[in-house]
C-alpha atoms as a PDB file:
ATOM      1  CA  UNK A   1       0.000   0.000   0.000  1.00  0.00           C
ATOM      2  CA  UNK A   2       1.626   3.622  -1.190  1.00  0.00           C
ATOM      3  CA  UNK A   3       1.387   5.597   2.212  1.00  0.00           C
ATOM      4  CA  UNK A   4       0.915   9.133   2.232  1.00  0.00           C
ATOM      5  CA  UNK A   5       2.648   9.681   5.317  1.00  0.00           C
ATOM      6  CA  UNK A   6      -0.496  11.067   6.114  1.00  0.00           C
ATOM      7  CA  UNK A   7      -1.942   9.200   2.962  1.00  0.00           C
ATOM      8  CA  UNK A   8      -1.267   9.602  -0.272  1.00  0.00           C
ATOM      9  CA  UNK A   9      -3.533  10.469  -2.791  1.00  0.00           C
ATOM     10  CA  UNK A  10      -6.750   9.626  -0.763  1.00  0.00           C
ATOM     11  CA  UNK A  11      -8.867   9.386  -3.619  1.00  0.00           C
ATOM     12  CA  UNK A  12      -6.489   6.716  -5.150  1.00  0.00           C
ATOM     13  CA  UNK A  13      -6.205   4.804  -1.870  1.00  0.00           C
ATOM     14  CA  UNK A  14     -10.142   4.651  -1.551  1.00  0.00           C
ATOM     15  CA  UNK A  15     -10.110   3.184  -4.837  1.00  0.00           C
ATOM     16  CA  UNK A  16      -8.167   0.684  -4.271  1.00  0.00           C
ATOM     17  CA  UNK A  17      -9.772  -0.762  -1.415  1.00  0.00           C
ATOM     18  CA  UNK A  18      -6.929   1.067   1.132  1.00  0.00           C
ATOM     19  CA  UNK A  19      -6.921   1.675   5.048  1.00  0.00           C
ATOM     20  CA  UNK A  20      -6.409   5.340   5.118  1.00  0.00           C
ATOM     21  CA  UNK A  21      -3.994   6.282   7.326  1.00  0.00           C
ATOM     22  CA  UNK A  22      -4.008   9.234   9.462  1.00  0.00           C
ATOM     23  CA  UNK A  23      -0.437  10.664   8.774  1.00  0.00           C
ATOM     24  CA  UNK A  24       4.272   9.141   9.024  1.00  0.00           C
ATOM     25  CA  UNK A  25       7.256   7.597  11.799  1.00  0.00           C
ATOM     26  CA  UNK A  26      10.384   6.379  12.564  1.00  0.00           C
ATOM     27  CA  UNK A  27      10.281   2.144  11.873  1.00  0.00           C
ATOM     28  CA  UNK A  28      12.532  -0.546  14.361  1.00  0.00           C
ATOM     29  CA  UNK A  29      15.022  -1.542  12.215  1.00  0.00           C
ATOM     30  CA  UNK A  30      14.959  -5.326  11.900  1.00  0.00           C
ATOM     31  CA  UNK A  31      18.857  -6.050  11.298  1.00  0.00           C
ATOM     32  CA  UNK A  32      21.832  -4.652  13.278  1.00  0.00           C
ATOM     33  CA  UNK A  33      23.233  -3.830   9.336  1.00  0.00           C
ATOM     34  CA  UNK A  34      20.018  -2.014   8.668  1.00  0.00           C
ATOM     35  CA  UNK A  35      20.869   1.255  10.341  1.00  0.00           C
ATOM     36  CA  UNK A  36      24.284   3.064  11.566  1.00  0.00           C
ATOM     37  CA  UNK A  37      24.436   1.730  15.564  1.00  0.00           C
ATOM     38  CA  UNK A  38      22.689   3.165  17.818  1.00  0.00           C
ATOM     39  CA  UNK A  39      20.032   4.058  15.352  1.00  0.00           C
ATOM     40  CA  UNK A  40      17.826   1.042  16.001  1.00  0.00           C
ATOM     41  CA  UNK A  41      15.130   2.922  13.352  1.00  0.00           C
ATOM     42  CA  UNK A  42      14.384   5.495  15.551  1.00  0.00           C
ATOM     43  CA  UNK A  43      16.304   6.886  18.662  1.00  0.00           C
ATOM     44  CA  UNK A  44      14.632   9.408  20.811  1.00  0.00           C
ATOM     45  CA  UNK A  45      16.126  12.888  19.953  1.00  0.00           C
ATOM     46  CA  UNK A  46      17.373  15.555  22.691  1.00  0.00           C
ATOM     47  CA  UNK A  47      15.466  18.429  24.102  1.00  0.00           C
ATOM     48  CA  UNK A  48      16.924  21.469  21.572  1.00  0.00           C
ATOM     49  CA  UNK A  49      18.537  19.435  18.707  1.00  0.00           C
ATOM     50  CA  UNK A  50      15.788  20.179  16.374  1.00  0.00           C
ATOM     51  CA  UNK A  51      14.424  23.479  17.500  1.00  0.00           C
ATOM     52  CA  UNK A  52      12.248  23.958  13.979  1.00  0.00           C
ATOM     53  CA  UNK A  53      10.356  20.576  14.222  1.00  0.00           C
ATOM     54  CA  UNK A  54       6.462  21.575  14.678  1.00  0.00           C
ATOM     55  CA  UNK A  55       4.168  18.734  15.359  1.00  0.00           C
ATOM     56  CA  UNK A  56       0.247  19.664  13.855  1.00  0.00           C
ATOM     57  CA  UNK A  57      -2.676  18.643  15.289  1.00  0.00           C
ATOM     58  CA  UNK A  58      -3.975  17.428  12.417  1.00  0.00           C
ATOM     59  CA  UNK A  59      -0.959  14.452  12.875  1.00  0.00           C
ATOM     60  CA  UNK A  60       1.386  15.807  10.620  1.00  0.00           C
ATOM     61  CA  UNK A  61       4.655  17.091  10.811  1.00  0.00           C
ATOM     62  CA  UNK A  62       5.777  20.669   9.649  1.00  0.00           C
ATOM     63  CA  UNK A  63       9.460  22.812   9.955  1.00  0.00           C
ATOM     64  CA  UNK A  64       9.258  26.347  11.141  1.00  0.00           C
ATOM     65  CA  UNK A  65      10.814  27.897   7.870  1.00  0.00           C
ATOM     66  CA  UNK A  66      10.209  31.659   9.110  1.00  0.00           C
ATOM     67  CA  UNK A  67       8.804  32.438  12.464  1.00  0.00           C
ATOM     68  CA  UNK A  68       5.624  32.526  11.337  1.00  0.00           C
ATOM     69  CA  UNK A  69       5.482  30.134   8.617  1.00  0.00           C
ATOM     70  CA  UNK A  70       5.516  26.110   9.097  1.00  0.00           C
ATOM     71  CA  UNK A  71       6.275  23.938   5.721  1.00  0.00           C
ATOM     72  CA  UNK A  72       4.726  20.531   5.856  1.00  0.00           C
ATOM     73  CA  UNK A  73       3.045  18.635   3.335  1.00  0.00           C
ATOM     74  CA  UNK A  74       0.162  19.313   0.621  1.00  0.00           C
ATOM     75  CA  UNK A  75      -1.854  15.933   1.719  1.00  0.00           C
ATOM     76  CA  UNK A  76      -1.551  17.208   5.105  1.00  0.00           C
ATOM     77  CA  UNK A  77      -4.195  20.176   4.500  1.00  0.00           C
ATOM     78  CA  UNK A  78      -7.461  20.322   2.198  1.00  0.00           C
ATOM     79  CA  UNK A  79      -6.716  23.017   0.600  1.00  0.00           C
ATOM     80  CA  UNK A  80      -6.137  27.091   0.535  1.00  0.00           C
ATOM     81  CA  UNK A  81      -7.589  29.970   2.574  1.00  0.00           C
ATOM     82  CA  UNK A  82      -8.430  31.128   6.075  1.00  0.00           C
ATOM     83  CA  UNK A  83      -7.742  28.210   8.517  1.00  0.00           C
ATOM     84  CA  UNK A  84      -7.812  28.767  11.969  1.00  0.00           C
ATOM     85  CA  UNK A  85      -8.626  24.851  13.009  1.00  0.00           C
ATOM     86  CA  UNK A  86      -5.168  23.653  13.287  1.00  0.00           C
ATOM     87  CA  UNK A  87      -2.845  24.100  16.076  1.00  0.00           C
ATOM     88  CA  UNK A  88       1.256  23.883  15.841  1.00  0.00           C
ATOM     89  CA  UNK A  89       3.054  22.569  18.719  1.00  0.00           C
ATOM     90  CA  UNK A  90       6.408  23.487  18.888  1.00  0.00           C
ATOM     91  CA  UNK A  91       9.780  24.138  21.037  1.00  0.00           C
ATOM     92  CA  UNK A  92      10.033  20.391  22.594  1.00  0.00           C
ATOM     93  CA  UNK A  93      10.550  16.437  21.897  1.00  0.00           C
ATOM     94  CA  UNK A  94       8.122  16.123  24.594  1.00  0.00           C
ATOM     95  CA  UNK A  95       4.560  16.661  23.326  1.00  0.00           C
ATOM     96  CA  UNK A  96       3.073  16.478  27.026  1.00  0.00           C
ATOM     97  CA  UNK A  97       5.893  18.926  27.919  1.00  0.00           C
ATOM     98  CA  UNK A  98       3.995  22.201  30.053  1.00  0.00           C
ATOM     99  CA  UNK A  99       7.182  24.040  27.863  1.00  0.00           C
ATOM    100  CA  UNK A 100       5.653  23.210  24.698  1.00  0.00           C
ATOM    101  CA  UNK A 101       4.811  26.438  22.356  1.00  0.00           C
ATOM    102  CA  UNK A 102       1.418  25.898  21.101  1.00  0.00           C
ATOM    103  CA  UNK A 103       0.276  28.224  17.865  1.00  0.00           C
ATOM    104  CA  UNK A 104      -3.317  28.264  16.297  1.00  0.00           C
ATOM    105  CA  UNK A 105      -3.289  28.612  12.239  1.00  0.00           C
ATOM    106  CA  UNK A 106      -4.541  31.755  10.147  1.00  0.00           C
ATOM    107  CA  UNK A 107      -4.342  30.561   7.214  1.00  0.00           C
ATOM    108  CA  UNK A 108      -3.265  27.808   5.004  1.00  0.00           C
ATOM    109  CA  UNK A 109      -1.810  27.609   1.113  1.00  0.00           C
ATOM    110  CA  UNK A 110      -1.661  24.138  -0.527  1.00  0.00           C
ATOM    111  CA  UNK A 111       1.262  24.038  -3.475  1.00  0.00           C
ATOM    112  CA  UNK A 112      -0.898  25.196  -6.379  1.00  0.00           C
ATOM    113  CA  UNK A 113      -1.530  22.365  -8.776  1.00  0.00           C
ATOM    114  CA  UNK A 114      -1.390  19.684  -6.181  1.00  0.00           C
ATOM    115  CA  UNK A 115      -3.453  16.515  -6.998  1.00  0.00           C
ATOM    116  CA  UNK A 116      -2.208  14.044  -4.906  1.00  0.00           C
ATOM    117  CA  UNK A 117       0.823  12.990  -7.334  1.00  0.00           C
ATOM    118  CA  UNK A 118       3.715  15.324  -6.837  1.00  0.00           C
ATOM    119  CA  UNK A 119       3.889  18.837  -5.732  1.00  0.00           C
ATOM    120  CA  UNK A 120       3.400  17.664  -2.200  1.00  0.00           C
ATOM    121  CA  UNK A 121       4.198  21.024   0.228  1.00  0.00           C
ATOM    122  CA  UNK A 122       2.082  23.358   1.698  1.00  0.00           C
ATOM    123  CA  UNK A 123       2.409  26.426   4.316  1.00  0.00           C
ATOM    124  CA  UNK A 124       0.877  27.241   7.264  1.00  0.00           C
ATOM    125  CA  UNK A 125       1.011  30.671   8.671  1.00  0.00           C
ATOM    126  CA  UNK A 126       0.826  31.181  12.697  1.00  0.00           C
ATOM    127  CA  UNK A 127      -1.487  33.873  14.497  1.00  0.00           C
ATOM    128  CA  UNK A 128       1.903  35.339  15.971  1.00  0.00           C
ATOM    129  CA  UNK A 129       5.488  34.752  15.020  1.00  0.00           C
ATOM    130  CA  UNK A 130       7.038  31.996  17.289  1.00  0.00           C
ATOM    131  CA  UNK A 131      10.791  34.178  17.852  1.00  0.00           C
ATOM    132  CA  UNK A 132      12.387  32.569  20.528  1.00  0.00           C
ATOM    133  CA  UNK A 133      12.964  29.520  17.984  1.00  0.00           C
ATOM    134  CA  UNK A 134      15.577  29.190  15.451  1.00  0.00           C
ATOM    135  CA  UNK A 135      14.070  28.358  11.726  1.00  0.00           C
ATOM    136  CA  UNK A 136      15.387  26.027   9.185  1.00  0.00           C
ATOM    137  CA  UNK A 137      16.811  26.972   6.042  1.00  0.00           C
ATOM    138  CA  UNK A 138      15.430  25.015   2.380  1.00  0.00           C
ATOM    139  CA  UNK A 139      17.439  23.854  -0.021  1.00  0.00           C
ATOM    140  CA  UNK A 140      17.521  26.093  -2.575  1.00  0.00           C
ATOM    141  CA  UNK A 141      19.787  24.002  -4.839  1.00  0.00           C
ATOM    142  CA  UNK A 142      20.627  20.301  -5.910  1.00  0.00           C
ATOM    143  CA  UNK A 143      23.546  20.626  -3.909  1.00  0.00           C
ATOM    144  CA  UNK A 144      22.880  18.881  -0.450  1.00  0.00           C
ATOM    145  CA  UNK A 145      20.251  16.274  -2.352  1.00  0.00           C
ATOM    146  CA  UNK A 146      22.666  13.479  -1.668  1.00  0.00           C
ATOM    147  CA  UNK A 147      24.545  12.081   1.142  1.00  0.00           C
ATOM    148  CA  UNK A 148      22.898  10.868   4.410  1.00  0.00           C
ATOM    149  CA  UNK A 149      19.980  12.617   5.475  1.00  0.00           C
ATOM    150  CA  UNK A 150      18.702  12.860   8.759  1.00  0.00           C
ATOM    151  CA  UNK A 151      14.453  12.586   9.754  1.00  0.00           C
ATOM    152  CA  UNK A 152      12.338  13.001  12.641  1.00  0.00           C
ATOM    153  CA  UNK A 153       8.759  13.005  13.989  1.00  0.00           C
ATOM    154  CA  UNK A 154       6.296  11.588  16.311  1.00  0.00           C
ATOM    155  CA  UNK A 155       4.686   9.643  13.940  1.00  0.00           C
ATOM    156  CA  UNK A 156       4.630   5.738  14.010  1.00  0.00           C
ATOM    157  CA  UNK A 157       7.640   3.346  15.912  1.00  0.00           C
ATOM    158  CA  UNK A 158       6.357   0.348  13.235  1.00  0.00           C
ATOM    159  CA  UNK A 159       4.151   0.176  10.428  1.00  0.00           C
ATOM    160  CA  UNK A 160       0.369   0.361  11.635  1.00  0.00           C
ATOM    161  CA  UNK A 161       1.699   1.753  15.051  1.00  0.00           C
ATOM    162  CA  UNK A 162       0.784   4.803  17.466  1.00  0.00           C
ATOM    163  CA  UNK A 163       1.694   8.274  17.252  1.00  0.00           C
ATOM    164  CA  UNK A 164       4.817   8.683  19.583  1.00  0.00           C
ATOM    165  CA  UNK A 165       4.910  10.945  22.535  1.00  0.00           C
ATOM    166  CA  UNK A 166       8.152  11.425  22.237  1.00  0.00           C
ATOM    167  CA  UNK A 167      10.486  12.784  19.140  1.00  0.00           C
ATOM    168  CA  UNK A 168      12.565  10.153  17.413  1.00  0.00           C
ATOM    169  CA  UNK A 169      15.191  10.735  14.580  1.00  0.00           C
ATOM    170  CA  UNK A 170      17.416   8.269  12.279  1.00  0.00           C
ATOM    171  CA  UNK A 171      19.124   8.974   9.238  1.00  0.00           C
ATOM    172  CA  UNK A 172      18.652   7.804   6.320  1.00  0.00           C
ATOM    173  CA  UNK A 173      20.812   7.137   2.545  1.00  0.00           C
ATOM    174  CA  UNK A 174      20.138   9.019  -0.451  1.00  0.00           C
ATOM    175  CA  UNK A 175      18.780   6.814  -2.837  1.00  0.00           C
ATOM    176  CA  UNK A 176      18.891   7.454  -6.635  1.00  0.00           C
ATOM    177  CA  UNK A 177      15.791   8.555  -8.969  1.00  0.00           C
ATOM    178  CA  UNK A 178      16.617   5.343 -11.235  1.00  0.00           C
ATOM    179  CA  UNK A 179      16.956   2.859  -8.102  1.00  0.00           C
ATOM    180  CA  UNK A 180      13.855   4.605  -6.345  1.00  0.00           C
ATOM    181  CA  UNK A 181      12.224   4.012  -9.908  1.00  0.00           C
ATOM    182  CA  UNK A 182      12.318   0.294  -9.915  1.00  0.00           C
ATOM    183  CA  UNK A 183      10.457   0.095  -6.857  1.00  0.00           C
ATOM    184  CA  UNK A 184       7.783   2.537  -7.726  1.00  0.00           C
ATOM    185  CA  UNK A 185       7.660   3.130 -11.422  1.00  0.00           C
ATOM    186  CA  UNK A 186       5.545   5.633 -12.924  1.00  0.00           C
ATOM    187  CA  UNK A 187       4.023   6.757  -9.265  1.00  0.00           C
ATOM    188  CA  UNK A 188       7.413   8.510  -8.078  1.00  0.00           C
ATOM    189  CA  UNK A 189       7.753  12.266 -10.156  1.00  0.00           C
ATOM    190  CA  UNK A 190      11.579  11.791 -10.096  1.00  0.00           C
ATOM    191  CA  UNK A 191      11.593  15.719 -10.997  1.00  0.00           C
ATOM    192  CA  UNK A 192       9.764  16.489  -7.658  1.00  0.00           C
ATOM    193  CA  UNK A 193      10.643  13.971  -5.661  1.00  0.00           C
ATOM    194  CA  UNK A 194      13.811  12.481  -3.655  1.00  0.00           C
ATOM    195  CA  UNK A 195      13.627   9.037  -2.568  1.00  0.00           C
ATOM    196  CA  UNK A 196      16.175   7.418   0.732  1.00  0.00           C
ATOM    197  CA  UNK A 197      16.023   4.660   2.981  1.00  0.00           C
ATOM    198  CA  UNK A 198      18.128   1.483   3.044  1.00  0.00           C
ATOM    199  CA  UNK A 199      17.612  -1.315   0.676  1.00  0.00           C
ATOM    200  CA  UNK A 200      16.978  -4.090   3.567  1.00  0.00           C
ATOM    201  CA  UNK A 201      14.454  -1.508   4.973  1.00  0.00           C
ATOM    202  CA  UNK A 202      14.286  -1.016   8.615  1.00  0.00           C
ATOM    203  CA  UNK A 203      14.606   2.585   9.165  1.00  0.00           C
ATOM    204  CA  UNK A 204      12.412   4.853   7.748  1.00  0.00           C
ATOM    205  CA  UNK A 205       9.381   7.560   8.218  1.00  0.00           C
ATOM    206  CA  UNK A 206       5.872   6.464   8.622  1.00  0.00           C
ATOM    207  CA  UNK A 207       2.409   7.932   9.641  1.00  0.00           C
ATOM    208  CA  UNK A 208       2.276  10.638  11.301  1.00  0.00           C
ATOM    209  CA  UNK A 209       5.851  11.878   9.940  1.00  0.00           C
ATOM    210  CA  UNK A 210       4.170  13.500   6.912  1.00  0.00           C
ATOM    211  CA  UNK A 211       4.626  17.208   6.040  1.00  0.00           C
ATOM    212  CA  UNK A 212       8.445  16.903   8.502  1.00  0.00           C
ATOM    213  CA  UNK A 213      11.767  17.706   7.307  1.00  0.00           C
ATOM    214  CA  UNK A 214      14.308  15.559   5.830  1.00  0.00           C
ATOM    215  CA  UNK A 215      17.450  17.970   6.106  1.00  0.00           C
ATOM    216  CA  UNK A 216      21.186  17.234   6.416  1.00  0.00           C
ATOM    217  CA  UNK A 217      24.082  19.546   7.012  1.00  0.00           C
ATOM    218  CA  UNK A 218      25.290  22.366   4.647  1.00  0.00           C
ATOM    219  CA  UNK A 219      29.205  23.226   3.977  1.00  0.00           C
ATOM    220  CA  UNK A 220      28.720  25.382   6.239  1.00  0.00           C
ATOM    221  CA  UNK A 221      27.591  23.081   8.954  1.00  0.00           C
ATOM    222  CA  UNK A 222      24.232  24.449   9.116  1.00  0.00           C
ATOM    223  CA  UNK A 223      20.650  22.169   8.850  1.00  0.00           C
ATOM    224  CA  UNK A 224      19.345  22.557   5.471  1.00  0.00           C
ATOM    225  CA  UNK A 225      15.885  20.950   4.755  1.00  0.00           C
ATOM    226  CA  UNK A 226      16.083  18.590   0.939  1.00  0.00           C
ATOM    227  CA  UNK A 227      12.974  16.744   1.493  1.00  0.00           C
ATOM    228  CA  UNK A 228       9.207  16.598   3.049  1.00  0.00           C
ATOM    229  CA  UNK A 229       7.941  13.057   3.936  1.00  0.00           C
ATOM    230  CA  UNK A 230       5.201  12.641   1.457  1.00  0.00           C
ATOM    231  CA  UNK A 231       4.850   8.700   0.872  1.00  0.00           C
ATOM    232  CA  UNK A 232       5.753   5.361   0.640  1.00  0.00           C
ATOM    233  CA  UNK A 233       4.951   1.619   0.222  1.00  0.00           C
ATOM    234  CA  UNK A 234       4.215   0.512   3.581  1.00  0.00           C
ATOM    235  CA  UNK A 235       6.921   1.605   6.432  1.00  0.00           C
ATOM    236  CA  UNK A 236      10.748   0.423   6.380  1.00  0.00           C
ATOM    237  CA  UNK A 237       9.987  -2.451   3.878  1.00  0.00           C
ATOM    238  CA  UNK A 238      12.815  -3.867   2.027  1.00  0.00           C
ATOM    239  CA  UNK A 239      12.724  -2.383  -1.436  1.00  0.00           C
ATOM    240  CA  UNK A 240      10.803   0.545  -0.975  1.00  0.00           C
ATOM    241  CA  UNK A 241      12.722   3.674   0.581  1.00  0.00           C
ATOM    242  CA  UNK A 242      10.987   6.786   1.860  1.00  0.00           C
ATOM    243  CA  UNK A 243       9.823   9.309  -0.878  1.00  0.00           C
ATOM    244  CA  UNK A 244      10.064  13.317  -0.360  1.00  0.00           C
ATOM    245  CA  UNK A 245       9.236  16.277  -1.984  1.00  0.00           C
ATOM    246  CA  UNK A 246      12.154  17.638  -3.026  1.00  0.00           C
ATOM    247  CA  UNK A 247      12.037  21.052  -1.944  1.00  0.00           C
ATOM    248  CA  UNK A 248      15.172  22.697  -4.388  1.00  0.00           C
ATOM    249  CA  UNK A 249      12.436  21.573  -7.119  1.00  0.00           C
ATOM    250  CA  UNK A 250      10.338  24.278  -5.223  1.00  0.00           C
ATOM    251  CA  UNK A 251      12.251  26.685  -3.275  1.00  0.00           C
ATOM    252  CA  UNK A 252      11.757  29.521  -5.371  1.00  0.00           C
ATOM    253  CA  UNK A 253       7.817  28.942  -5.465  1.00  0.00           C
ATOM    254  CA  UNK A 254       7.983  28.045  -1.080  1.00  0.00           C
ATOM    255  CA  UNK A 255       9.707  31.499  -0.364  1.00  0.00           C
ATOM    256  CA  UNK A 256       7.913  33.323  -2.721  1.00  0.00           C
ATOM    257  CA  UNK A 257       4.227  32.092  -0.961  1.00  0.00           C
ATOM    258  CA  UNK A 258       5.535  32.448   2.175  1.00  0.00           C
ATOM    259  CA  UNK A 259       6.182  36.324   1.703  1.00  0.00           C
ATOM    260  CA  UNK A 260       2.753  36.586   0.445  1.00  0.00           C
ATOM    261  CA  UNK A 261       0.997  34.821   3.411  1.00  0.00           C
END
């Protein structure tokens, strides 16, 4: 079953006969090999690491990309315009935290075009800037989509699992557009999307995840965001790595909405 980490491309699931999921996690990895030790597909991360991560209350995932403006995934929303039902958690691993920042929406813009194949970001804007976080940077070139990338969330430990409490991270290996290809074929939009996981599976995101960051480190040392959990067959399967919107593809179009919210 393609995942949406929410779900992806409801319409397509129902058709099929599909358990819609609500969201995408970190998976247990099933082989010491799968995974760099400790990872063991998902260790809890530390209070601070990831200052940007916002958790939605829809059960998606989002990165605070100004201080007012979370990116997180198209599938995650239903559509553009005044929005003031979702609430952003942010500033903690610890979703029960009493710390925890918690921001209602104003309004919502879903990547124009989106139809459930491709173009898979959207932005929510805040009723007041959250300043005492940092915000992470996007990609606004090829450069960084490659390497080891690193994910988090509080979506699913295990396929078909709970939303987590806590926030886990793993990283995760770039995985080509022609490799990535052969397990999806003409569902993966190799000019929009980024693919990485390991081939024996084990680490990966799931529900719940959707809409986060996939970032890795810059030249200059700094988090840089390549990739929004969009979808995927199943969790941490063998064969069938994690697939992103690959947010180069759409810097230009992210920064210019975000001014305009």
């Amino acid at each position: 079953m393609n995942q949406n980490r929410m779900v992806r491309a409801l319409q397509k699931l129902a058709a099929a006969g599909a358990v819609v999921l609500a969201a995408v996690s970190l998976q247990p990895t099933t082989s010491a090999s799968a995974a760099p030790a400790p990872v063991v597909g998902g260790v809890r991360a530390a209070q601070g690491e990831f200052p940007w991560m916002v958790r939605l209350s829809m059960g998606c995932g989002g990165s605070l990309i100004t201080p007012q403006v979370v990116l997180t995934a198209a599938h995650c929303v239903s559509g553009s315009g005044n929005n003031t039902s979702i609430t952003a958690t942010a500033g903690v691993v610890d979703l029960q935290s009493s710390s925890a920042i918690k921001v209602r929406s104003t309004k919502v813009l879903q990547a124009p075009g989106y139809n459930g194949k491709g173009k898979d970001w959207a932005l929510i804007k805040l009723a007041s800037p959250i300043n005492s976080l940092p915000t992470l940077k996007i990609a606004e070139t090829t450069a960084y989509n490659s390497g080891t990338f690193t994910v988090a969330g509080w979506g699913a430990a295990r396929e078909g699992g709970g939303q987590q409490r806590y926030m886990l991270k793993a990283n995760v290996p770039f995985v080509s557009d022609a490799s990535c290809q052969n397990s999806y074929g003409s569902d993966l939009v190799p000019s929009e999307e980024i693919c990485a996981g390991y081939s024996q599976g084990g680490v990966d995101t799931c529900q719940g995840d959707s809409g986060g960051p996939m970032f890795r480190k810059d030249n200059a040392g700094a988090w840089t965001q390549v990739g929004i959990v969009s979808w995927g067959e199943g969790c941490a399967r063998a064969g069938y790595p994690g697939v992103y919107t690959e947010v180069s593809t759409f810097a230009a179009a992210i920064k210019s909405a975000a001014a305009t919210l």
